[in-house]
Structure formats: structure tokens, C-alpha cells
Protein backbone atom coordinates (compact mmCIF):
# COMPACT_ATOMS: atom_id res chain seq x y z
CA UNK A 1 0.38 -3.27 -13.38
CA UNK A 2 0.40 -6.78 -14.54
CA UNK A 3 -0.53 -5.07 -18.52
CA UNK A 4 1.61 -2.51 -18.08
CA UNK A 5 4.43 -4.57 -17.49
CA UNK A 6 3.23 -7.26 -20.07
CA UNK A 7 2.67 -4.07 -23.18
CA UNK A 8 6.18 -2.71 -21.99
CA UNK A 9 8.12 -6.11 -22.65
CA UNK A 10 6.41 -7.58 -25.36
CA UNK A 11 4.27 -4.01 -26.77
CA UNK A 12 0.46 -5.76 -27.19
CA UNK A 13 1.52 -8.80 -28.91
CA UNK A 14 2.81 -9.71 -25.28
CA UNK A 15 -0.27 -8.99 -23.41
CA UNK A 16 -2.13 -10.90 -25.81
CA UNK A 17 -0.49 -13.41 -25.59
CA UNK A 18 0.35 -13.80 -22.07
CA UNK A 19 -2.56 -11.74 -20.48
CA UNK A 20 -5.40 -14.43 -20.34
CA UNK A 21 -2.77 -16.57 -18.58
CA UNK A 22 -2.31 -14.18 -16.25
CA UNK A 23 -6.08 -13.37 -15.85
CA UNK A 24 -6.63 -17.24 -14.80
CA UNK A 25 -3.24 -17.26 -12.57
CA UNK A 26 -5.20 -14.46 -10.55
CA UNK A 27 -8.73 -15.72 -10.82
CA UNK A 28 -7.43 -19.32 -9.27
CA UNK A 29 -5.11 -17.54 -6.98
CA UNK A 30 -8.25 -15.57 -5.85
CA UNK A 31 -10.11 -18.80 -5.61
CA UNK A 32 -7.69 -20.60 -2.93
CA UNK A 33 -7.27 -17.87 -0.54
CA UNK A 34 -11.57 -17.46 -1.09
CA UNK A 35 -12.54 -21.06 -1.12
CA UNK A 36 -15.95 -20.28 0.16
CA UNK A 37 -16.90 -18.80 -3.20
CA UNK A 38 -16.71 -22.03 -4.54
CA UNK A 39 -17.54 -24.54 -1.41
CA UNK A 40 -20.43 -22.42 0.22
CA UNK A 41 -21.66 -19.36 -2.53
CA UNK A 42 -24.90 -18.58 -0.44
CA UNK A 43 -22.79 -18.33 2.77
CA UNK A 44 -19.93 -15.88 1.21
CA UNK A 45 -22.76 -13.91 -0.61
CA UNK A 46 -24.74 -13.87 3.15
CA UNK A 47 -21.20 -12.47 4.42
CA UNK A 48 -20.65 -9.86 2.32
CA UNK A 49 -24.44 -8.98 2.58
CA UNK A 50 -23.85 -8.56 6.28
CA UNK A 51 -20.65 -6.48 6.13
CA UNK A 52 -22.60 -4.24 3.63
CA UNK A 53 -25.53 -3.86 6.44
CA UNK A 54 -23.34 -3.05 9.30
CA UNK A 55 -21.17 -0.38 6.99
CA UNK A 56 -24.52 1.30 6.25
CA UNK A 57 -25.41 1.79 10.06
CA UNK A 58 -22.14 3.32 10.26
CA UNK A 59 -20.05 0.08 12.26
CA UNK A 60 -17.02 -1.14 10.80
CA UNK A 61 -15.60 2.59 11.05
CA UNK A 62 -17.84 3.73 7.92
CA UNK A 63 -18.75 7.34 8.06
CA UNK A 64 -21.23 7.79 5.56
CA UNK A 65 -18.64 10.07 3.19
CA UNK A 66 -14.97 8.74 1.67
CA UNK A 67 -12.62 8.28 3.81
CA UNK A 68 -9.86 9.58 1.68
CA UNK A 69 -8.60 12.40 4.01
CA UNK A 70 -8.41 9.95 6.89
CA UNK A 71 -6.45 7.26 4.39
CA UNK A 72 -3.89 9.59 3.25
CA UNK A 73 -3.42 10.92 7.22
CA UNK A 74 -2.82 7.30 8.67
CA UNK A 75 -0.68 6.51 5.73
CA UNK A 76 1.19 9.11 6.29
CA UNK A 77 1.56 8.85 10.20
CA UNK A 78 2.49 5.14 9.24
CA UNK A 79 5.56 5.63 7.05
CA UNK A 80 6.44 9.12 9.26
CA UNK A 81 7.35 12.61 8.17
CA UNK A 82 10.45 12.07 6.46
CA UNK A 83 10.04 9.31 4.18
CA UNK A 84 5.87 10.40 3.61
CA UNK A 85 7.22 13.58 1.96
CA UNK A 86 10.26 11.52 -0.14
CA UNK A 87 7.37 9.00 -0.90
CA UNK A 88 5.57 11.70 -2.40
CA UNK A 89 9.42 12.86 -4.24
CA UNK A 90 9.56 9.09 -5.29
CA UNK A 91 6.15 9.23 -6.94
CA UNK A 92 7.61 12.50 -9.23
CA UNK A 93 10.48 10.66 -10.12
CA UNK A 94 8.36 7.73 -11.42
CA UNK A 95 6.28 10.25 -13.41
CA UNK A 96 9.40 12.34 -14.92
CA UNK A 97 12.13 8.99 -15.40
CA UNK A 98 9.40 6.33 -15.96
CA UNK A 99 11.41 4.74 -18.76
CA UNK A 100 15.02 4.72 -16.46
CA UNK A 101 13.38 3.18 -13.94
CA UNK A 102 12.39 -0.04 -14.95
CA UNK A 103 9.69 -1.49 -12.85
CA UNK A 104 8.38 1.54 -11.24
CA UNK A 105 5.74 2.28 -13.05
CA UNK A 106 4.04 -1.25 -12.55
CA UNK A 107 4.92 -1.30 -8.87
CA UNK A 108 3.15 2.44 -8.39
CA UNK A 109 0.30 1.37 -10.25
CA UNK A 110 -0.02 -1.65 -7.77
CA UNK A 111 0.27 0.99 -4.66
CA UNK A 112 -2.63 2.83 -6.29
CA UNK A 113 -4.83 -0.09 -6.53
CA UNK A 114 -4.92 -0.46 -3.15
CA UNK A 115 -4.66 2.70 -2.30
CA UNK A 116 -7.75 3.98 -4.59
CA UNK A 117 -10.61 1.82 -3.66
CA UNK A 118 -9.45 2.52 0.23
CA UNK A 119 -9.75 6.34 -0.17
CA UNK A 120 -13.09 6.18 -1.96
CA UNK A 121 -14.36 3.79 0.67
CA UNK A 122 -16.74 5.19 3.78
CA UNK A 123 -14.77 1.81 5.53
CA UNK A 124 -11.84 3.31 7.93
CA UNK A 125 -9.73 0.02 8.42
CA UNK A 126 -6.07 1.29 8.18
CA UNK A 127 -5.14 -2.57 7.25
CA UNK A 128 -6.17 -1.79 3.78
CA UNK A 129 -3.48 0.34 3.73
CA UNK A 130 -1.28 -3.24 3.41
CA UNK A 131 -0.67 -3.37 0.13
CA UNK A 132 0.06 0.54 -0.11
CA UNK A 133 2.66 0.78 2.14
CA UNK A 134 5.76 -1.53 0.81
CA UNK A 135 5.18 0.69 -2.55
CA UNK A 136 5.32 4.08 -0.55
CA UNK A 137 7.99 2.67 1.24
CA UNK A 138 9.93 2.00 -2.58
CA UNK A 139 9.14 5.36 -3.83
CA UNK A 140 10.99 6.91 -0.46
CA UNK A 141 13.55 4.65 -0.98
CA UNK A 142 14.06 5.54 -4.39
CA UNK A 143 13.76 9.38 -3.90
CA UNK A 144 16.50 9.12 -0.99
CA UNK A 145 18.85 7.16 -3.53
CA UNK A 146 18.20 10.10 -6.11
CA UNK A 147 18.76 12.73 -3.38
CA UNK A 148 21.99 10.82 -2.55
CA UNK A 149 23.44 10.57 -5.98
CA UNK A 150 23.21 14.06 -6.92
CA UNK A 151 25.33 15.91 -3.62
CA UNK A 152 27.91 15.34 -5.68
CA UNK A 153 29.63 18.34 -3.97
CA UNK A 154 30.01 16.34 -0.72
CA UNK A 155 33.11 14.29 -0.70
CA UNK A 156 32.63 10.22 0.21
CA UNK A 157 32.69 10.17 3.58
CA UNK A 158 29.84 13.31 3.84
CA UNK A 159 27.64 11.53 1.83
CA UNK A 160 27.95 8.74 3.92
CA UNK A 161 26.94 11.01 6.85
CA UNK A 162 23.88 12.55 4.86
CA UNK A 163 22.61 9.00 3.98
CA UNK A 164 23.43 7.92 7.54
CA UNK A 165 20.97 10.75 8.91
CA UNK A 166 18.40 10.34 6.11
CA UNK A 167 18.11 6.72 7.51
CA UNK A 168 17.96 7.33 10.56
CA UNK A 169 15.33 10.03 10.08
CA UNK A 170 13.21 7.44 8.21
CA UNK A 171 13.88 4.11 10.38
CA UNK A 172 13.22 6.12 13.83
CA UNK A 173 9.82 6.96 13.53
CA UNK A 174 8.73 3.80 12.51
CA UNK A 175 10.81 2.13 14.97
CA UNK A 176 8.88 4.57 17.90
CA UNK A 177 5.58 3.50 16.32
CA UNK A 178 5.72 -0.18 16.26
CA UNK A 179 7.12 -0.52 19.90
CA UNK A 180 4.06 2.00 21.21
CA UNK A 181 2.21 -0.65 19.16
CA UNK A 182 3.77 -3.66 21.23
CA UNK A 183 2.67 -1.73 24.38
CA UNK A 184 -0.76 -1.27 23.31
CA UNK A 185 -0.58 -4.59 22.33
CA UNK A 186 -3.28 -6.60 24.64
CA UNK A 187 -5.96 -3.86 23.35
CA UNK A 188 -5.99 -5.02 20.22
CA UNK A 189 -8.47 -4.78 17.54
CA UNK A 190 -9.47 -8.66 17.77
CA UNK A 191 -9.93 -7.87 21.62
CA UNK A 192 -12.27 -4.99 20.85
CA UNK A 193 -14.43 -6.76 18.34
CA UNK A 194 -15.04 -9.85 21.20
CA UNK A 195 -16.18 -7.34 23.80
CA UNK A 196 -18.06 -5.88 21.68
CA UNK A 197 -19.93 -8.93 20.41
CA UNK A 198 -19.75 -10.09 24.32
């Protein structure tokens, strides 16, 4: 996305320029939020040689094949009906209007790299789906603004109405979600993983 961006504002003379900035921004960024890759390398490699052994006897979620079916199912039961099938719109739009819509290219792209490496993974851990979701959530967004601005044969007030519902529609769901999430709330994940190591 970062390139992208970079070869659309400056063509390559830009990501020349600026690129191997931008590569050490994100390798230091990396670096502070992993300090143990520096402090401790034996330990972090020992951790992520662990993780790898207990994916392989099929903990952690992993089933053995992708888990891109199950991604794309809880990433769609986490943005709902409504705006999972205007993300989808959104993601057209980008493709068709690319150079109207400045920006939403390089945000899409970022969507997909999280979204890739989770689909291709045998790990089922919907909290990669972090970084996919405020993209999604963008491309609905922007497919219910195109929607909007083309019922041009509704008068003011209508449109209000249809936007109204389409809100609605979208915020509901979610809203029904995240407070059967609060209830669930004391069997959590974290809570799980201590009785299971208990």
C-alpha cells in the first residue's frame, strides 16, 4: 500500500526516493512493539518454534488445511449481512473508480494483507481478522455513499429515510453482536487458555 501510494504521488522517482525511509520507519516500528528480537533472539526464535509445534498437533485452532472458508464466514458474521454484501459493492467500486477515489486503492491493499496470509493460514484466530475489518468496514461505507448519491429520483427528505434505514441495517447487527459479546464476557478466550494450561 505504502508503494502504491508512494508510485501514485511521486510515479517511481517518489518511491525511490522515499521508500527506503519508509522500509526503516517499519522495520524500527516492528522492532519496538517486538523488542525481544533484539533483547532475547534465542527466546523469540524458542517462541515461535513452540507456536509452530502446537499448530502442527492441531492446538491453536489449526486444522491441518486453510482456513480461508472459515475467515471469510467470521468476517462476514462480524461486519453482518448488510454491510458484508456493500463491503463486497465497495471493493467493485475501488476496482472500476480507482483513480476518483483517492486513497482506496492503498487502503484495500492494506485489508488484503491481512486478510491474505489469515485465509491461507491452518491458524483459526478470528483476531487476525483486526486489521481487515476497519477496511471492510470503508468499502461498505463507501458503497452506501455511492448507493446514496445516485437515487436521485427520491426527493431530500426520502433519501434521508433510505440512508436512515441503510444505517440502521448496518449499525444493528453489530450493535446485537458486541452486547451478546459483553454477556459472554467472563468466558473469555484468556479464561479458556488458563484452564486449559491449569
Amino acid at each position: 500500500p505504502l508503494a502504491w501510494t508512494l508510485i501514485r504521488a511521486h510515479d517511481k522517482c517518489g518511491l525511490l526516493r522515499a521508500g527506503p525511509l519508509a522500509l526503516l520507519a517499519t522495520g524500527l516500528t516492528f522492532l519496538a512493539s517486538s523488542p525481544f528480537v533484539v533483547l532475547d533472539r534465542a527466546h523469540f526464535l524458542r517462541d515461535i518454534g513452540f507456536d509452530r509445534v502446537l499448530a502442527s498437533e492441531g492446538l491453536l485452532g489449526a486444522s491441518g488445511a486453510a482456513s480461508g472458508w472459515h475467515t471469510l464466514g467470521a468476517l462476514g458474521r462480524d461486519l453482518a449481512p448488510v454491510a458484508a454484501i456493500l463491503a463486497i459493492f465497495g471493493l467493485g467500486l475501488v476496482l472500476w473508480r480507482d483513480r476518483r477515489l483517492p486513497g482506496a486503492a492503498a487502503m484495500t491493499m492494506a485489508g488484503l494483507a491481512f486478510l491474505a496470509p489469515a485465509m491461507f493460514s491452518p491458524l483459526r484466530f478470528e483476531r487476525y481478522l483486526l486489521g481487515v475489518i476497519p477496511a471492510a468496514a470503508l468499502l461498505a461505507g463507501l458503497a452506501a455513499s455511492f448507493v446514496l448519491t445516485r437515487l436521485t429520483r427520491f426527493t431530500g427528505r426520502a433519501r434521508g429515510m433510505v440512508g436512515a434505514t441503510l444505517a440502521l441495517a448496518i449499525a444493528l447487527p453489530a450493535l446485537a453482536s458486541a452486547l451478546a459479546m459483553a454477556v459472554d464476557s467472563p468466558v473469555s478466550t484468556q479464561r479458556q487458555s488458563l484452564e486449559w494450561c491449569a
